[in-house]
C-alpha atoms as a PDB file:
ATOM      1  CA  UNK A   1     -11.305 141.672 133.755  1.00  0.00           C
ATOM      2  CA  UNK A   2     -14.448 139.459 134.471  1.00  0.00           C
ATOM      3  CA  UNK A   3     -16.795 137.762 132.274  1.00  0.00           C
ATOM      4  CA  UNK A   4     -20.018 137.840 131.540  1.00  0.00           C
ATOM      5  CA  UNK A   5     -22.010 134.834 133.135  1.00  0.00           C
ATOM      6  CA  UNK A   6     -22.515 133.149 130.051  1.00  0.00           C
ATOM      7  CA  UNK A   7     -26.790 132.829 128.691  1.00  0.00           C
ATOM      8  CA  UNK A   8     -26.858 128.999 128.985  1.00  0.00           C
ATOM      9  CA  UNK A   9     -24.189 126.304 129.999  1.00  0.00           C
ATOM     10  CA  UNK A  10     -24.297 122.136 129.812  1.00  0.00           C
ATOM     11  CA  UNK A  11     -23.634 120.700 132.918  1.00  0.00           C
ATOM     12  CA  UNK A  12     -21.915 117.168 132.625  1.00  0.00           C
ATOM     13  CA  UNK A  13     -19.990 115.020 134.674  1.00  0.00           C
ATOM     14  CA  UNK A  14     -17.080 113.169 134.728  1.00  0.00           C
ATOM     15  CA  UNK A  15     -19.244 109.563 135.057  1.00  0.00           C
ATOM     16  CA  UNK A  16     -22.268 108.634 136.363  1.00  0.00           C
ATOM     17  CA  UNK A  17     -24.064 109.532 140.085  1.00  0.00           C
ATOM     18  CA  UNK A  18     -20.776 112.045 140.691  1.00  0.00           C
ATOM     19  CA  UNK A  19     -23.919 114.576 141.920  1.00  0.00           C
ATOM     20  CA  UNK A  20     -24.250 116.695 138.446  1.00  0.00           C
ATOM     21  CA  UNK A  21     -28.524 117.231 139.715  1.00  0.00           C
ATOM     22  CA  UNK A  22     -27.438 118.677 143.035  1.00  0.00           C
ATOM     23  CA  UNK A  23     -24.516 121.092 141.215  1.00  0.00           C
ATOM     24  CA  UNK A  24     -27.338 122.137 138.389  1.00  0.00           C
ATOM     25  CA  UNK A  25     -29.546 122.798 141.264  1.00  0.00           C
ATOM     26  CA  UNK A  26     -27.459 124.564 142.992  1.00  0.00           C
ATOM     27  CA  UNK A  27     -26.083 126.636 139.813  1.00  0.00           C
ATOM     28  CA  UNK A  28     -29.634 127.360 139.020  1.00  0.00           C
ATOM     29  CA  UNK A  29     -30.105 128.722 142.330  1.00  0.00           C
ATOM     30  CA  UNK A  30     -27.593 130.800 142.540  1.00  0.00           C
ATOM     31  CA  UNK A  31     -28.511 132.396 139.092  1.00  0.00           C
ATOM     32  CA  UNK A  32     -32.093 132.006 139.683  1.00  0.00           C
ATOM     33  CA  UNK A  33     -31.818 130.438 136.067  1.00  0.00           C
ATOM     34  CA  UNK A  34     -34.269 127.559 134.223  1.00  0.00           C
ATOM     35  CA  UNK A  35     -33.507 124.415 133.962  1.00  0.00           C
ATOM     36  CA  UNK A  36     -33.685 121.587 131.249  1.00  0.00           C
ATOM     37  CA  UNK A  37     -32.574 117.841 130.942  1.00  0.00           C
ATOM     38  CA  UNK A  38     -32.761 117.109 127.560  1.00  0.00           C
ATOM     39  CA  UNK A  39     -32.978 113.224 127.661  1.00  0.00           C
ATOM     40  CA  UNK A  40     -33.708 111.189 131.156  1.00  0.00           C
ATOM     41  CA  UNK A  41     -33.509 107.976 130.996  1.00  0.00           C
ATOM     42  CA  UNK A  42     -35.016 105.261 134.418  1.00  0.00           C
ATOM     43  CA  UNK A  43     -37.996 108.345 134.367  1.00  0.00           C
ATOM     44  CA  UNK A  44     -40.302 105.361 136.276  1.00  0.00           C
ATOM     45  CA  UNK A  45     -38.076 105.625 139.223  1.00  0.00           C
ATOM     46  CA  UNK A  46     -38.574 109.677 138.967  1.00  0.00           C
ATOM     47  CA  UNK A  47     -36.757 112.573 136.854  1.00  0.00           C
ATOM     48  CA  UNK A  48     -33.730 114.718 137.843  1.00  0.00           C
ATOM     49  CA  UNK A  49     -36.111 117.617 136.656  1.00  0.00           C
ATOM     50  CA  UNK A  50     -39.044 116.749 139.331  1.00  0.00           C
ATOM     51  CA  UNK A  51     -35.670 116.760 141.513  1.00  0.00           C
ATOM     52  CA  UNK A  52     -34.240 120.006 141.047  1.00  0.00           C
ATOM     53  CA  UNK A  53     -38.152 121.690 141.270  1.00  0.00           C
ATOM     54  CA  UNK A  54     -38.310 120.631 144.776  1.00  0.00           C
ATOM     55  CA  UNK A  55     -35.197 121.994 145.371  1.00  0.00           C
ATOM     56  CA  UNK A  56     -35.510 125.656 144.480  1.00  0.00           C
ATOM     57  CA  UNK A  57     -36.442 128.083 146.170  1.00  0.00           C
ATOM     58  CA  UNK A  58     -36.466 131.382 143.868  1.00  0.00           C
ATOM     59  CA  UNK A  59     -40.138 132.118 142.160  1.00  0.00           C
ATOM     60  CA  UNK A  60     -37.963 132.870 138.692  1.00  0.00           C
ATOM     61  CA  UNK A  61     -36.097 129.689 137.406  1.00  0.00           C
ATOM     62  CA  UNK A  62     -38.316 127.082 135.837  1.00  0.00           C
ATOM     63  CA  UNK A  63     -38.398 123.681 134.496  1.00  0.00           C
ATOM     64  CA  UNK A  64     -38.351 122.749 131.268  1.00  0.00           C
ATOM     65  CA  UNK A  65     -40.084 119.696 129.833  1.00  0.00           C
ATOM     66  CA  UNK A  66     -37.301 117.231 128.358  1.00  0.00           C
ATOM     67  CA  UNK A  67     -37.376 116.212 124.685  1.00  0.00           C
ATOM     68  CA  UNK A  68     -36.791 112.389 125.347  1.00  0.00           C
ATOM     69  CA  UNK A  69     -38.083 111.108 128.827  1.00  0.00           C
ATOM     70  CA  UNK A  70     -37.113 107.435 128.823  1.00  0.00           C
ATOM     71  CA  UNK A  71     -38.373 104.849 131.014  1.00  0.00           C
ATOM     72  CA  UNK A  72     -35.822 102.350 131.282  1.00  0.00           C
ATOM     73  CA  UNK A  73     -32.970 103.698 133.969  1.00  0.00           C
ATOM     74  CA  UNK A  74     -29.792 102.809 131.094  1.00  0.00           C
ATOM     75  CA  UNK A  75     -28.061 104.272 128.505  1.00  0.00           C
ATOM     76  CA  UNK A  76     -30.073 106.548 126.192  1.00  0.00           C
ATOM     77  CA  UNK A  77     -29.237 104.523 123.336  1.00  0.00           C
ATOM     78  CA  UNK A  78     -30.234 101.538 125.125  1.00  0.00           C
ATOM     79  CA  UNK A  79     -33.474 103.204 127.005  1.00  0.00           C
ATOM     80  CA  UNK A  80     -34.976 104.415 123.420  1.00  0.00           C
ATOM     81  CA  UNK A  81     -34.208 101.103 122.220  1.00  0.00           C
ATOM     82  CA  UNK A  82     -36.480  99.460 124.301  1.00  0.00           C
ATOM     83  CA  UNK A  83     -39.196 102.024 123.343  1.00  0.00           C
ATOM     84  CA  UNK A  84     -38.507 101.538 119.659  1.00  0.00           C
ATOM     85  CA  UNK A  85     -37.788 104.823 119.319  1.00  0.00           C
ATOM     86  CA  UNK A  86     -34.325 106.857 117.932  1.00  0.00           C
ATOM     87  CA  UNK A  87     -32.800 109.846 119.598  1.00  0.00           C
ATOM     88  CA  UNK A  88     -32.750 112.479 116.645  1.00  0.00           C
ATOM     89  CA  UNK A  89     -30.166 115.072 117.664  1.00  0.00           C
ATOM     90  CA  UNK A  90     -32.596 117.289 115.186  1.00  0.00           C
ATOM     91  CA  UNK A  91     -35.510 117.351 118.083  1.00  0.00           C
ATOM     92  CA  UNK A  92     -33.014 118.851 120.246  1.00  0.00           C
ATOM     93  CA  UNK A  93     -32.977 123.171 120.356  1.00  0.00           C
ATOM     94  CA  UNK A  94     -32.859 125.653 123.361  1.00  0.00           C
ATOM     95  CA  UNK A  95     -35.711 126.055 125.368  1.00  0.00           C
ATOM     96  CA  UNK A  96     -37.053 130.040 124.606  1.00  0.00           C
ATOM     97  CA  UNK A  97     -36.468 131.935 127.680  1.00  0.00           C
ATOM     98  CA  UNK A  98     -35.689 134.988 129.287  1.00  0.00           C
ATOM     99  CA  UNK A  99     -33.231 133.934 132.056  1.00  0.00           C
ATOM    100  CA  UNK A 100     -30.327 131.958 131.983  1.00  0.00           C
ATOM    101  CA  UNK A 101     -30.773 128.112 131.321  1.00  0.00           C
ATOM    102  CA  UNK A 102     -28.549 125.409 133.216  1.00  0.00           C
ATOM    103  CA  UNK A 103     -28.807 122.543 130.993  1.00  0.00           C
ATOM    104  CA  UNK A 104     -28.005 118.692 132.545  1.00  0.00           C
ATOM    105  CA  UNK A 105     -26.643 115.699 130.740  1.00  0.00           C
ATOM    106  CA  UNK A 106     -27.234 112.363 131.461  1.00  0.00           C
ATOM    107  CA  UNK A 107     -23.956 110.356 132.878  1.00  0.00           C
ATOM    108  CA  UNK A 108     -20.704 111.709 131.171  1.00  0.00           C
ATOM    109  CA  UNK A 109     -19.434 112.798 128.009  1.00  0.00           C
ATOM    110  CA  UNK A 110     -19.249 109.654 125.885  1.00  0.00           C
ATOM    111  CA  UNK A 111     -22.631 108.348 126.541  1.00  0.00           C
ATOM    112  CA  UNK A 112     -24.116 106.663 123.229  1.00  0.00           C
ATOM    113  CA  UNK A 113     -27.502 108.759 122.272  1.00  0.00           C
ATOM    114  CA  UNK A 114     -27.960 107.026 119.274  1.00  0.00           C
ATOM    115  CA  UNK A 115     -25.958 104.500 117.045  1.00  0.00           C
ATOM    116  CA  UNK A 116     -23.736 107.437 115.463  1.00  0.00           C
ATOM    117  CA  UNK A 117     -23.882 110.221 118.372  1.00  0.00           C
ATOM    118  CA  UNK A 118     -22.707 110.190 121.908  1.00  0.00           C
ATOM    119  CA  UNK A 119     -23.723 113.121 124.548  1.00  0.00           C
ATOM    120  CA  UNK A 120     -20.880 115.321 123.876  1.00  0.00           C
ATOM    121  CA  UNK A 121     -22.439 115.539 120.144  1.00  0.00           C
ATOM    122  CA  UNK A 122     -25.207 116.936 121.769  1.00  0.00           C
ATOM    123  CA  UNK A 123     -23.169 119.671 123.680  1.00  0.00           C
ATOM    124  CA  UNK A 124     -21.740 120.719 120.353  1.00  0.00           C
ATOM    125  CA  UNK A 125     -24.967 120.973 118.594  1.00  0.00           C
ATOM    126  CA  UNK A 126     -26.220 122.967 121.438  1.00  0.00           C
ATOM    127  CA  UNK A 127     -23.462 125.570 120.943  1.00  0.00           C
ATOM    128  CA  UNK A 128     -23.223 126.276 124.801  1.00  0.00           C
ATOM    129  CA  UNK A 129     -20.625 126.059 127.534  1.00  0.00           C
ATOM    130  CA  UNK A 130     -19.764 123.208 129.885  1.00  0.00           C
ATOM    131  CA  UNK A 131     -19.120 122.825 133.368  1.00  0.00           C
ATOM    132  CA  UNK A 132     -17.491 119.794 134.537  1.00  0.00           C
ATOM    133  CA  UNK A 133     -18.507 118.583 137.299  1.00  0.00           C
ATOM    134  CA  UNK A 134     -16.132 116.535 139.301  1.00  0.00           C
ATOM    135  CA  UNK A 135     -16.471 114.070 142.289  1.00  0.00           C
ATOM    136  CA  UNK A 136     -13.262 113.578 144.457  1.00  0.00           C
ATOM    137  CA  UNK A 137     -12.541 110.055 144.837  1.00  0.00           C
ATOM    138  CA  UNK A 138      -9.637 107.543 144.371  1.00  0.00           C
ATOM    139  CA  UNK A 139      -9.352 108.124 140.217  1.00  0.00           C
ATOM    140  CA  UNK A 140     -11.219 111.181 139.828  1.00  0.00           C
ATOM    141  CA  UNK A 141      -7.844 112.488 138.182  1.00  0.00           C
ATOM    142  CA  UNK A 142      -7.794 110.441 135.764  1.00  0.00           C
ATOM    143  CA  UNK A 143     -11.530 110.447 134.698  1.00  0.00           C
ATOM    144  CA  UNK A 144     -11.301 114.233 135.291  1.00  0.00           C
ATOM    145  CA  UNK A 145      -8.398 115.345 133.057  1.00  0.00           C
ATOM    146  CA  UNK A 146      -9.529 112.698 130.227  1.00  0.00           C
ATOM    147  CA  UNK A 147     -12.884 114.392 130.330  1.00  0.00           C
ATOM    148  CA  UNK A 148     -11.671 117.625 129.787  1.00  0.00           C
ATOM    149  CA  UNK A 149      -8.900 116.447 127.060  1.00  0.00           C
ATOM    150  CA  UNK A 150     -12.020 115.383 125.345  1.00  0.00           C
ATOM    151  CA  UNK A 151     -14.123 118.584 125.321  1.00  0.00           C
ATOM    152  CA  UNK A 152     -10.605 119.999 124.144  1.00  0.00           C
ATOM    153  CA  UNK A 153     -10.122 118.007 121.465  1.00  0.00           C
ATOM    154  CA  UNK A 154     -13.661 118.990 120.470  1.00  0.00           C
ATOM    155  CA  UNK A 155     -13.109 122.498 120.472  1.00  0.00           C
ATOM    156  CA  UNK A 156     -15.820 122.379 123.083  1.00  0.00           C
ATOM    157  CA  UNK A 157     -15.849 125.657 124.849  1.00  0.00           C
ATOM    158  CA  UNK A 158     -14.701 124.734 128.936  1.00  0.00           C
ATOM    159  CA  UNK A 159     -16.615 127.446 131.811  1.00  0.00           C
ATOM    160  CA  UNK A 160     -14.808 125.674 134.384  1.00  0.00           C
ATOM    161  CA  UNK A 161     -15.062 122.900 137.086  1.00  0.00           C
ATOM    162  CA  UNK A 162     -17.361 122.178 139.835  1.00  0.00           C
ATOM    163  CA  UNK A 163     -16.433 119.731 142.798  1.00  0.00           C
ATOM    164  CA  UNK A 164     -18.843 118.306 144.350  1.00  0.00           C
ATOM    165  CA  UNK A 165     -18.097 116.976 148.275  1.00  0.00           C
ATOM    166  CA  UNK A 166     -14.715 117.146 150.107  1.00  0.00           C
ATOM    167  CA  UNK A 167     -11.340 116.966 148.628  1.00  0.00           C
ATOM    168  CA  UNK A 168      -9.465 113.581 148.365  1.00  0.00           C
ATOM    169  CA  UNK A 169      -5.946 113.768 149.141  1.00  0.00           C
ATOM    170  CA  UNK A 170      -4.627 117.154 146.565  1.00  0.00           C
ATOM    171  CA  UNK A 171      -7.099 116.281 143.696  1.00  0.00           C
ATOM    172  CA  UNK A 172      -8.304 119.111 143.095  1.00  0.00           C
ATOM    173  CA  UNK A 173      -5.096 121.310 142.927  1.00  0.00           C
ATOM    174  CA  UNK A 174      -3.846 118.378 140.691  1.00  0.00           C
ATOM    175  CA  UNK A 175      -6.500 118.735 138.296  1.00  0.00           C
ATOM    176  CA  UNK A 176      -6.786 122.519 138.058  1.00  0.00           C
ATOM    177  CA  UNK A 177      -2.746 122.250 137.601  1.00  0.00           C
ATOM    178  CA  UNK A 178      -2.594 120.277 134.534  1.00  0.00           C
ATOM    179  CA  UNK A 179      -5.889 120.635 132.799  1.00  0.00           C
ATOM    180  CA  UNK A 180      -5.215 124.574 133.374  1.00  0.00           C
ATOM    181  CA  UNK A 181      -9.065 125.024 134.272  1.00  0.00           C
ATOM    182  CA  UNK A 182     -10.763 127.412 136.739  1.00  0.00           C
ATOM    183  CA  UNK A 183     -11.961 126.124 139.938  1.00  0.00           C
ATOM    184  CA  UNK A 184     -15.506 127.942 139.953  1.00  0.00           C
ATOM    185  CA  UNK A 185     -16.462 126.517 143.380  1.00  0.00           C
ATOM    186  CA  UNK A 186     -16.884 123.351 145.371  1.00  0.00           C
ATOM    187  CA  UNK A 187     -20.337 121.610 146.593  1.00  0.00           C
ATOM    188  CA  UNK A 188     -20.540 120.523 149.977  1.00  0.00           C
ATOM    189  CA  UNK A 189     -22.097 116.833 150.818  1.00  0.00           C
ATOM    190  CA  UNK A 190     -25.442 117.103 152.269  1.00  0.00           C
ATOM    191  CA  UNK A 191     -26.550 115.434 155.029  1.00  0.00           C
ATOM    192  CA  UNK A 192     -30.126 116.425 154.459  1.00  0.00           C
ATOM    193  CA  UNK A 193     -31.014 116.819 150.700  1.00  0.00           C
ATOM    194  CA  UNK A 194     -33.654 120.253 150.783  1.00  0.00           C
ATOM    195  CA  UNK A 195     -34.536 123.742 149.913  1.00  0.00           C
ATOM    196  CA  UNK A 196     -32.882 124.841 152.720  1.00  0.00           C
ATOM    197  CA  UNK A 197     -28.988 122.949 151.735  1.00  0.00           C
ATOM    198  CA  UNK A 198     -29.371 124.260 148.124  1.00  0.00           C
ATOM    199  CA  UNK A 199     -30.019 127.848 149.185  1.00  0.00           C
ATOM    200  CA  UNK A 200     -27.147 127.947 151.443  1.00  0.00           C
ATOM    201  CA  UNK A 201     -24.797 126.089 148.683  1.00  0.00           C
ATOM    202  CA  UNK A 202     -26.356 128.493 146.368  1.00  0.00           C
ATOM    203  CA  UNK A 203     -25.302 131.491 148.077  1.00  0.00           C
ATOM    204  CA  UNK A 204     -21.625 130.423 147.869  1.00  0.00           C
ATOM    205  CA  UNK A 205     -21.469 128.933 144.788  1.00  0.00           C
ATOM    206  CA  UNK A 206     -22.464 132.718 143.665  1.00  0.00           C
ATOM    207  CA  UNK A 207     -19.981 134.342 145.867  1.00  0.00           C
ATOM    208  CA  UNK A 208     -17.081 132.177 143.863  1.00  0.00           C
ATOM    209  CA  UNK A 209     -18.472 132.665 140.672  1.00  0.00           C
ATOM    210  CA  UNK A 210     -18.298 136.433 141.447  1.00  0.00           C
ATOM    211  CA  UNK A 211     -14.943 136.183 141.073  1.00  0.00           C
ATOM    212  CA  UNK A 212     -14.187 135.528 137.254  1.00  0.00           C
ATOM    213  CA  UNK A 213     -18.142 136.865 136.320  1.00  0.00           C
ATOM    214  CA  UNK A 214     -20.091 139.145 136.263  1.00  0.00           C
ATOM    215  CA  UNK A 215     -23.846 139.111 135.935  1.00  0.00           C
END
């Protein structure tokens, strides 16, 4: 029996630059659903939400404005630091909306927000879903099962894993064998970064999807 395609989810990935803006692009897409990065950090060099709105096509999903936008391209911690500002988890509460809401972290799961909370604090305050998503590369096993041991360990409710580019040797089988979790589709690598890549993506991320959920 299928699921139903859950209201919101937290995208996060297994470290840093492993392509989670592309995947929550993508996701969004294909579920013509908002978007929202709660804290960006390096937002002088540009924001992962100005990102994803050039990369949508549908006339439904839309961006929502972060709670922290940090200048300095770091840590959180590090970035409000520098701003003499403190990340309050307390600031932080679903955007109101009518469609479903992909919602991006920044780096992985144990990134410091503040002196006491890391980002996976911030997943369970937020009471939603996660989607890993995964990079294949030489160690992406290990830094793949150890981030979902952690979400388990949290009680951390797990939608499944994305993997974004080609496979690497049997990585993917491997991880979907011993971390037991679904394989809910696979991004290709883009050789031109547009509208046009994300639609197509988009189109079969929703086709793989179809099979464990319903809308």
């Amino acid at each position: 029996m299928k699921l139903i395609f859950p209201p919101a989810v937290f995208v996060t990935g297994i470290g840093t630059g492993v392509g989670k803006s592309v995947c929550a692009a993508v996701l969004a897409e294909a579920l013509q659903a908002d978007y929202w990065k709660p804290v960006q950090s390096g937002n002088e060099e540009g924001t992962d939400s100005d990102t994803v709105k050039t990369l949508l096509s549908n006339s439904i999903s839309r961006i929502h404005p972060e709670a922290y936008s940090l200048r300095h391209p770091s840590s959180p911690h590090y970035a409000a630091r520098l701003e003499h500002t403190t990340i309050d988890m307390n600031r932080f509460a679903l955007p109101a909306t009518p469609h479903r809401l992909v919602i991006e972290g920044a780096g992985g799961l144990m990134v410091p927000l503040n002196a006491q909370q890391l980002m996976i604090d911030l997943m369970a305050h937020l009471k939603v879903p996660v989607i890993v998503v995964a990079q294949n590369y030489l160690g992406s096993i290990n830094h793949t099962l150890l981030s979902i041991e952690v979400l388990k360990q949290r009680n951390i409710p797990l939608l499944g894993l994305l993997f974004n580019g080609s496979n690497f040797l049997d990585n993917e089988e491997i991880i979907t064998h011993f971390s037991g979790t679904p394989r809910l589709g696979q991004i290709e690598t883009a050789t031109e970064l547009n509208k046009e890549f994300i639609a197509r993506q988009a189109e079969n991320l929703r086709i793989a999807l179809s099979k464990y959920f319903q809308w």
